[in-house]
Protein backbone atom coordinates (compact mmCIF):
# COMPACT_ATOMS: atom_id res chain seq x y z
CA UNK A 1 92.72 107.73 69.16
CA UNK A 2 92.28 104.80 71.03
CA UNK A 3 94.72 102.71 68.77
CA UNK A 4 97.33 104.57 69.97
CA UNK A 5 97.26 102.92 73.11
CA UNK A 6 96.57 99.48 72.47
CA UNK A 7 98.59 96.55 72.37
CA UNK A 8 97.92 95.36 68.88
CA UNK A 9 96.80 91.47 68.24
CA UNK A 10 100.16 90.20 67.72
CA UNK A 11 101.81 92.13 70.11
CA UNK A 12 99.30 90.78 72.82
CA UNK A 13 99.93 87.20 71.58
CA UNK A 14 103.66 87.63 71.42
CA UNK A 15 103.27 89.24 75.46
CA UNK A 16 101.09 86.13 76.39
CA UNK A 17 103.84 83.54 74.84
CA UNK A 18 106.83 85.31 77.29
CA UNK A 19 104.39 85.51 80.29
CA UNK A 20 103.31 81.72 79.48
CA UNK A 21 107.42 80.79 78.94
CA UNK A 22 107.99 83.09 82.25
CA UNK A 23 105.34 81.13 84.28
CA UNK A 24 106.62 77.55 83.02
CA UNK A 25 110.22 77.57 82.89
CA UNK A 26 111.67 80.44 85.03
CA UNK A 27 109.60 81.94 87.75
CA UNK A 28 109.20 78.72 89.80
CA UNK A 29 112.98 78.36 89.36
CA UNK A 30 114.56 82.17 90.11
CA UNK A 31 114.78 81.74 93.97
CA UNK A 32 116.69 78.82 93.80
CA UNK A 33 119.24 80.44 90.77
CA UNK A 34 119.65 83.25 92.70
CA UNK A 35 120.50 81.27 95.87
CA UNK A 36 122.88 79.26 93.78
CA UNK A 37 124.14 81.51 91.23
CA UNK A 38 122.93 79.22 88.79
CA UNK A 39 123.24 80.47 85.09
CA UNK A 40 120.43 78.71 83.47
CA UNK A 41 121.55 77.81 80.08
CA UNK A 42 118.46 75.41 78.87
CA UNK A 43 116.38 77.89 79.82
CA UNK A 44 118.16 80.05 77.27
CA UNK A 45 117.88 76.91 74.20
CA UNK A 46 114.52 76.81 75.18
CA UNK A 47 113.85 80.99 75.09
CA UNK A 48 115.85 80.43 71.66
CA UNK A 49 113.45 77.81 70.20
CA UNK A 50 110.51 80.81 70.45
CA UNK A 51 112.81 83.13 68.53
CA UNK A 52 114.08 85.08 71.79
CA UNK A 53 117.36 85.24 71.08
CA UNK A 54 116.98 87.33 67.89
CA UNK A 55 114.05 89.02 68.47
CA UNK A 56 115.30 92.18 66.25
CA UNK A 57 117.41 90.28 64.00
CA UNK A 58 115.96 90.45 60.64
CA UNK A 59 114.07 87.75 59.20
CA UNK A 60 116.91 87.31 56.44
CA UNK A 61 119.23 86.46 58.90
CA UNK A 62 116.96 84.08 60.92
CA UNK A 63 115.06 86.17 63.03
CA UNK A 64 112.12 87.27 64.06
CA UNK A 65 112.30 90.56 63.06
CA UNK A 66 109.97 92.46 65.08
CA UNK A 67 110.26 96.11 66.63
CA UNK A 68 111.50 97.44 69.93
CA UNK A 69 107.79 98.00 71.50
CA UNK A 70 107.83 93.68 70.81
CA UNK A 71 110.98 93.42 72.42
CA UNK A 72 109.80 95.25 75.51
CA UNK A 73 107.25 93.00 76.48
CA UNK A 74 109.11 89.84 76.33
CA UNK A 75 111.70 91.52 78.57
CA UNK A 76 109.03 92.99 80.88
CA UNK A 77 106.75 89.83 80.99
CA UNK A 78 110.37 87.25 81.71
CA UNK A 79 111.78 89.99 84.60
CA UNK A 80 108.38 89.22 86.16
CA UNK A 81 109.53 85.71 87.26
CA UNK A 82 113.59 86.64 87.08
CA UNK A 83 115.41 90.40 86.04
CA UNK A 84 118.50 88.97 85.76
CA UNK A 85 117.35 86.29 83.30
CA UNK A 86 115.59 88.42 81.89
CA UNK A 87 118.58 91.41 81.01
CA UNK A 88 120.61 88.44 79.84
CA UNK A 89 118.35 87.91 77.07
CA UNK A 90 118.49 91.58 76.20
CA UNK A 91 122.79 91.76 76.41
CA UNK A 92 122.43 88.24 73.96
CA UNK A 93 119.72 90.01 71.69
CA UNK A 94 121.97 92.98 71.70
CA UNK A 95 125.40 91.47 70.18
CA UNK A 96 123.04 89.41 67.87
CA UNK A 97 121.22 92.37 66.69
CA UNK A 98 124.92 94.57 66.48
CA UNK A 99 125.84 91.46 64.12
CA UNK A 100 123.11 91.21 61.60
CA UNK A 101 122.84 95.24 61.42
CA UNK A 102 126.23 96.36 60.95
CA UNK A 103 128.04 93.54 59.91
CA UNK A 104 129.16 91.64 56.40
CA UNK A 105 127.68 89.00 54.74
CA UNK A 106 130.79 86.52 55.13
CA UNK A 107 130.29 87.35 59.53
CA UNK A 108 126.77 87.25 59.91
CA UNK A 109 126.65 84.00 57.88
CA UNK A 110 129.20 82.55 60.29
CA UNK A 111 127.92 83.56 63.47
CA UNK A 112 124.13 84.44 63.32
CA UNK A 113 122.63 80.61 62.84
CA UNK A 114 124.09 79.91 66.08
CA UNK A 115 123.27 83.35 68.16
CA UNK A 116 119.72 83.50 66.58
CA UNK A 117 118.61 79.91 67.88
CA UNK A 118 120.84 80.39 71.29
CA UNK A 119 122.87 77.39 70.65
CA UNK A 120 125.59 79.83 71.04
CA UNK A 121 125.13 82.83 73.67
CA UNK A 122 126.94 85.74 73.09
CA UNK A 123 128.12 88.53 75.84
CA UNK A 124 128.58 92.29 74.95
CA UNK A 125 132.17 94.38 75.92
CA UNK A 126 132.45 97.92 76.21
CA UNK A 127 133.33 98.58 79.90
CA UNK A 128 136.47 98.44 81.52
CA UNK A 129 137.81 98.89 85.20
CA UNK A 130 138.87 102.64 83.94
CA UNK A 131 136.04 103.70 81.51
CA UNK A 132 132.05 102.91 82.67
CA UNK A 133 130.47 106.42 81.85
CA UNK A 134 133.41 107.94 79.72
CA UNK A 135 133.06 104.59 77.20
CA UNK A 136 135.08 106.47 74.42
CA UNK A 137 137.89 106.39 76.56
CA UNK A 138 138.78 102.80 76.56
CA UNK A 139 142.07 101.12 76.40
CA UNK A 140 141.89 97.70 75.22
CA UNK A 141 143.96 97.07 72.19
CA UNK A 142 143.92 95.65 68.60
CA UNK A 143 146.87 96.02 66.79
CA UNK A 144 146.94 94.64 63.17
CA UNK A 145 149.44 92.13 62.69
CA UNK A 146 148.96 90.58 59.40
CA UNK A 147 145.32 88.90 58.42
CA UNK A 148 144.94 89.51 62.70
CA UNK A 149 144.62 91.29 65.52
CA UNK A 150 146.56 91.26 68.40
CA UNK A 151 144.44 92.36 71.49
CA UNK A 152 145.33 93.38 74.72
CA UNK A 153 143.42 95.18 77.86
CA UNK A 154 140.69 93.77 80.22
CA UNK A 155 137.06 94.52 79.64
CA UNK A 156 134.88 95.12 83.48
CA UNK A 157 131.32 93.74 84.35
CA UNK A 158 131.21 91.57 81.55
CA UNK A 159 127.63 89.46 81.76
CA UNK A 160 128.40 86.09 80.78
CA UNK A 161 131.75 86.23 80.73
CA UNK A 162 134.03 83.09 81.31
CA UNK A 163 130.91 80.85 80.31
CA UNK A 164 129.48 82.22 76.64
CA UNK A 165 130.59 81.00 73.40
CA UNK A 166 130.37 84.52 71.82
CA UNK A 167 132.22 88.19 72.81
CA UNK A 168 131.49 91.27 70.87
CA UNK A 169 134.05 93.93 71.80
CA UNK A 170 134.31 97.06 71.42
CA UNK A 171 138.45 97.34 71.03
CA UNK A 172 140.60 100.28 70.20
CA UNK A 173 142.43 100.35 66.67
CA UNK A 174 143.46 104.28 66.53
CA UNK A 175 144.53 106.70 68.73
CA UNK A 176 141.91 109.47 68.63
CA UNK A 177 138.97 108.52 71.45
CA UNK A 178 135.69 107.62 69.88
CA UNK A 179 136.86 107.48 66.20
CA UNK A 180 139.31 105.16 66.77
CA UNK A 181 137.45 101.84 68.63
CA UNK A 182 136.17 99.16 66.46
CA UNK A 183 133.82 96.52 66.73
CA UNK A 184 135.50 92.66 66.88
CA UNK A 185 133.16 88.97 67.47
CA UNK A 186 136.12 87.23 69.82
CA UNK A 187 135.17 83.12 69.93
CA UNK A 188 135.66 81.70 73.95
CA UNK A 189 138.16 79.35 72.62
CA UNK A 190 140.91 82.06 71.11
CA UNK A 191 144.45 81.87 72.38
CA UNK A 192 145.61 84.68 74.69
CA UNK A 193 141.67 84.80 76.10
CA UNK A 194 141.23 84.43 79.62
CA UNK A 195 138.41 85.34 82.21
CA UNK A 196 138.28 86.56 86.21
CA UNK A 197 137.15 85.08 88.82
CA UNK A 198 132.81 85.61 88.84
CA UNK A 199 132.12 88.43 91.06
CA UNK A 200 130.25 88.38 94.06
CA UNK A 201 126.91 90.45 93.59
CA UNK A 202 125.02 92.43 95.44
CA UNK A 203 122.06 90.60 93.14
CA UNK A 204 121.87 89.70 89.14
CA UNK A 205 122.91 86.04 90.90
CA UNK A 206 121.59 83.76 88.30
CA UNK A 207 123.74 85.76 85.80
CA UNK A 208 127.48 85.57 85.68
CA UNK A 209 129.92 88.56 85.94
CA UNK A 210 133.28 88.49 85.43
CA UNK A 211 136.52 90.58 83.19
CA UNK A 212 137.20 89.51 80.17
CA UNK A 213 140.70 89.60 79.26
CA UNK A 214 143.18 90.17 76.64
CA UNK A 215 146.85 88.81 76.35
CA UNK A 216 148.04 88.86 73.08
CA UNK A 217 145.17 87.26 71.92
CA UNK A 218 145.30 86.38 68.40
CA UNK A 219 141.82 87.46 66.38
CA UNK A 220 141.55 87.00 62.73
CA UNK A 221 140.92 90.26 60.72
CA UNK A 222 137.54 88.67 59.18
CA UNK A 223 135.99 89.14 62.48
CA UNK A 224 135.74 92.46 62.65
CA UNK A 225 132.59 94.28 62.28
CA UNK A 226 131.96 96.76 59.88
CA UNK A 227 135.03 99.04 59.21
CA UNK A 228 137.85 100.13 61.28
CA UNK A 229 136.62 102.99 63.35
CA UNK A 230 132.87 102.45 63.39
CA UNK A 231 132.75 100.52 66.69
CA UNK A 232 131.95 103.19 68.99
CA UNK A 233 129.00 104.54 66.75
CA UNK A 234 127.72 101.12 66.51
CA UNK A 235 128.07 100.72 70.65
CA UNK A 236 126.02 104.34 70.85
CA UNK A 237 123.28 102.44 67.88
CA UNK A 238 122.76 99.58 70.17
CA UNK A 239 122.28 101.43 73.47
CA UNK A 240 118.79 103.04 72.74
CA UNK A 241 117.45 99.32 72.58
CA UNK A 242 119.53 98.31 75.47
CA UNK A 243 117.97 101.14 77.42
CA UNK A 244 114.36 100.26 76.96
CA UNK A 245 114.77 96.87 77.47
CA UNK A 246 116.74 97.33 80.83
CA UNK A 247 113.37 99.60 81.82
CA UNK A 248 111.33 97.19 80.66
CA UNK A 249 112.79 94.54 83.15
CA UNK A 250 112.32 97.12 85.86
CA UNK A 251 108.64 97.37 84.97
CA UNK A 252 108.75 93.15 85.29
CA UNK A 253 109.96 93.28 88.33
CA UNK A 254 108.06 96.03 90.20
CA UNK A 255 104.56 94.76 88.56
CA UNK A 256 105.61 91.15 89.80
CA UNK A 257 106.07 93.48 93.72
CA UNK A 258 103.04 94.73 93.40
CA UNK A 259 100.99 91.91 92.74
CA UNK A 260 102.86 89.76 95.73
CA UNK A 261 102.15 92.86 98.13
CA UNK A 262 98.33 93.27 96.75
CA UNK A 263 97.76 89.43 97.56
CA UNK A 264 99.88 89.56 100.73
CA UNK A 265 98.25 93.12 102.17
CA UNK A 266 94.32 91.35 101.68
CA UNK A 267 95.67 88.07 103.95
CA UNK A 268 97.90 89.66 106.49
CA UNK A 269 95.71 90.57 109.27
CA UNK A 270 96.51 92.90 111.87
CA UNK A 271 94.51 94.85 114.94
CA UNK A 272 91.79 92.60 113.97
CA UNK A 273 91.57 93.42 110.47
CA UNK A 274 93.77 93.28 106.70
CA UNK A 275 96.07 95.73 106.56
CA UNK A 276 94.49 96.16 103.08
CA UNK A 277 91.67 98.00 104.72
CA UNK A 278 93.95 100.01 106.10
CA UNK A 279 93.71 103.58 103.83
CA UNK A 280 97.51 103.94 104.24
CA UNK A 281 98.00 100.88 102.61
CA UNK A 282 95.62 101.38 99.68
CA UNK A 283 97.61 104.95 99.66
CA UNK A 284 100.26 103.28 98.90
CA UNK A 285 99.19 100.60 96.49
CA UNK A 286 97.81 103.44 94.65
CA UNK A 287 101.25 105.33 94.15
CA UNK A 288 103.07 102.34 93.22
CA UNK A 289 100.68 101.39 90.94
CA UNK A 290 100.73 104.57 89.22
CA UNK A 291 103.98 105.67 89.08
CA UNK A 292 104.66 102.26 87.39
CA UNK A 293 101.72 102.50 84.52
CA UNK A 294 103.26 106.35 83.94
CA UNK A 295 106.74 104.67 82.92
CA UNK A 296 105.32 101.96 81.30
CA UNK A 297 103.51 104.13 79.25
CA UNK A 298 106.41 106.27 78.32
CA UNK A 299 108.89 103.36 77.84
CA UNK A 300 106.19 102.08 75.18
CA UNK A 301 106.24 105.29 73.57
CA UNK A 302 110.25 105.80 73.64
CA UNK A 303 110.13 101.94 72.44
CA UNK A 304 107.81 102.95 69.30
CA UNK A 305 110.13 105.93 68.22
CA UNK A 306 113.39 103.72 68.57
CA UNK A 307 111.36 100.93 66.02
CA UNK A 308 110.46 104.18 63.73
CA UNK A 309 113.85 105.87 63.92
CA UNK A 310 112.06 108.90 65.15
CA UNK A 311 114.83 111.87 65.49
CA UNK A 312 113.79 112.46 69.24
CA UNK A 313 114.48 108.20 69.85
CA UNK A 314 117.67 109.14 71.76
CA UNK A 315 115.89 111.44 74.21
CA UNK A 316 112.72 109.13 74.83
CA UNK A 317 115.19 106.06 75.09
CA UNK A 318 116.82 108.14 78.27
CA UNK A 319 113.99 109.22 79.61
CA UNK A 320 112.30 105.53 79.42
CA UNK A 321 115.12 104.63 81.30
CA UNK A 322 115.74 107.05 83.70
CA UNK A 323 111.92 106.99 84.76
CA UNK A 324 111.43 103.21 84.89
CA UNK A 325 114.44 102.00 86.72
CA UNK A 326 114.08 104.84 89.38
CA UNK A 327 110.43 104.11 89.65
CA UNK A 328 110.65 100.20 89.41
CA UNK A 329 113.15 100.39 92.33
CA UNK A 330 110.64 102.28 94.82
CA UNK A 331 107.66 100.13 94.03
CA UNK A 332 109.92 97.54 95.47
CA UNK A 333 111.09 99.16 97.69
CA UNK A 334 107.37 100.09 99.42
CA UNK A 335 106.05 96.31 98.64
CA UNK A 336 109.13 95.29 100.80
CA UNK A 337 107.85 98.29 103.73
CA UNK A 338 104.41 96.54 103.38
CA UNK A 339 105.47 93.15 103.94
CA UNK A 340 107.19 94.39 106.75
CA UNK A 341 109.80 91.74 108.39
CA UNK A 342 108.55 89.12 106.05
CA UNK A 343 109.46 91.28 102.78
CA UNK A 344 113.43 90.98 104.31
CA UNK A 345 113.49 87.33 104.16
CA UNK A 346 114.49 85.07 101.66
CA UNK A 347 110.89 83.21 101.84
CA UNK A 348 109.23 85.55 99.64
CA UNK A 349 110.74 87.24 96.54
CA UNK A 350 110.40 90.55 97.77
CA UNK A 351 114.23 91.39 98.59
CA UNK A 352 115.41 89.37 95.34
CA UNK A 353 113.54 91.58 93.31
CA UNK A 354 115.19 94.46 95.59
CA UNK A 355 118.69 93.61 94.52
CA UNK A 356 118.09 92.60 91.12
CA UNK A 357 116.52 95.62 90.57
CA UNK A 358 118.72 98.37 91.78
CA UNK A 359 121.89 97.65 89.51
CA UNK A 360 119.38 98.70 86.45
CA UNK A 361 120.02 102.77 87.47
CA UNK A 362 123.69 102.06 86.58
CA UNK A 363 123.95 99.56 83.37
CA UNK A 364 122.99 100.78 80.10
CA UNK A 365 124.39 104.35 81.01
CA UNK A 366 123.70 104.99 84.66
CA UNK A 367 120.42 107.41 85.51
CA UNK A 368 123.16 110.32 86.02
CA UNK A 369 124.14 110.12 82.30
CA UNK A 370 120.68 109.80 81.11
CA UNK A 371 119.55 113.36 82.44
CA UNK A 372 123.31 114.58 80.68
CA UNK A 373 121.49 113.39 77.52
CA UNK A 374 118.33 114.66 78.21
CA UNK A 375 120.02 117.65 79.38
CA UNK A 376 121.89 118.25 76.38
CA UNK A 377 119.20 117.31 73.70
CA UNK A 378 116.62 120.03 75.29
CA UNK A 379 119.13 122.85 74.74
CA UNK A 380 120.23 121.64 71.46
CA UNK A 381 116.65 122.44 70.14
């Protein structure tokens, strides 16, 4: 029984590369990216050398093949030094992974080398200023014209966008909503491609938002994904994954809060004593601690039905989701309340973690849309 619940060897060794990575090249660095809005690209080359930017692309295409539970734990053990590094890699692995699954031989050939070892970084488009929840309802155009496609609309909250090499949109080719969006790889260089100005965050600084947008820009037809009409199923594929990893840089985070406000509550002294030996504050520790080894354990779970195609993966994903990115947020939240004044100020990494951490209820289908799907799946039974 005990398996179950074990990290295996390789998974343990795979967790202990990303923590050693995180310790080295990001988590002395986040304060100061997130000050500057600094997008750190060697750190990306160098995530890319250990096979993190194709961490479920198959080994045929130059991956590393491994399952979702893998993938987890590199996002979960990066977010502990920097979430917004950390989702990046998840968005990159994402349109890599949408590639190698679902496209041809002649595209993946093209564009994979590049993706896989992060020489190239690649940014994923389905929102736009009038669709975030309803995603089937997008606007952005690709009429055929020829051997191309002639694009035009603006894609919203774009990570990466005005400074990746790579764009995988999701583009409407028919009229009818979901059936008729397909899937297109857009190069930065195209004609008729343009970006907005970066938006100014709330947190996610060290990672780049911005539209994306279309003016009679000129793709060839070869760079479509897949067939005509499959885009939107193949947007819906690559959100389960998306989902878990998302949680899994919640759990980063809020484990990273923790252990600052365990270390913090056992030095700060106050009416002659820690406040760790106050019982209110070992109350607390206790919840947070708790509340985030219950969503880790159930994002592991949802992670090992996604990796086994299980027909409940859909369900679990949301759930994962919903549960860690709620929970991660209030374990911040109360390490912040027991720093007190000092958790507000940019000297510790309390109130980065704060910020960077509450967008993840709203990407990856925000927290309302994952109890629709919950919802929905329980009374389909």
């Amino acid at each position: 029984m005990t398996d179950q619940f074990q990290l295996t060897d390789d998974q343990l060794a795979i967790q202990d590369m990303a923590r050693r990575f995180t310790a080295d090249r990001i988590t002395p660095f986040a304060a100061e990216w997130d000050e500057k809005s600094h997008y750190p690209v060697d750190v990306w080359k160098a995530a890319g050398e250990l096979g993190f930017g194709a961490i479920y692309v198959s080994e045929e295409s130059g991956g590393i093949g491994l399952g979702r539970l893998e993938a987890a734990l590199i996002m979960e053990a990066m977010a502990y030094g920097c979430p917004a590094t950390s989702a990046y890699i998840s968005i990159h692995n994402m349109a890599a992974w949408m590639i190698d699954r679902f496209g041809g031989a002649q595209i993946k050939a093209r564009f994979l080398p590049d993706l896989v070892s992060m020489e190239k970084i690649a940014s994923y488009c389905l929102t736009e200023p009038g669709s975030g929840s309803d995603a089937a309802a997008l606007k952005t155009t690709a009429r055929k014209d020829g051997d191309h496609y002639i694009l035009n609309g603006t894609k919203q909250f774009i990570s990466g966008a005005g400074v990746n090499d790579i764009y995988v949109c999701m583009v409407r080719t028919g009229e009818e909503k979901a059936k008729g969006i397909s899937c297109l790889v857009i190069e930065k260089d195209t004609p008729g491609l343009s970006f907005g100005a970066p938006e100014k965050k709330l947190g996610w600084n060290a990672s780049p938002t911005a539209q994306v947008i279309f003016e009679d820009c000129r793709v060839p037809a070869q760079n479509l994904v897949g067939a005509e009409g499959d885009g939107f199923r193949f947007a819906m594929a690559g959100l389960d994954g998306g989902r878990l990893n998302i949680g899994a840089c919640s759990l980063g985070g809020a484990q990273r809060c923790l252990d600052e406000a365990i270390a913090y509550t056992k030095d700060r002294q106050q009416f002659g004593q820690p406040i760790a030996d106050f019982q209110n504050t070992q109350f607390i520790l206790a919840d947070m601690a708790t509340d985030l080894e219950a969503a880790r354990a159930l994002l592991y779970m949802a992670a090992a039905k996604v990796t086994a195609n299980a027909p409940d993966k859909s369900r679990f994903s949301a759930m994962a989701k919903r549960l860690a990115t709620d929970s991660g947020s209030k374990v911040v939240n109360d390490a912040l309340q027991l720093f007190g004044g000092y958790g507000y100020l940019k000297d510790y990494p309390i109130e980065r973690f704060w910020r960077d951490l509450r967008v993840h209820s709203i990407l990856e289908g925000t927290n309302q849309v994952m109890r629709m799907i919950i919802g929905r799946d329980l009374l389909r039974q």
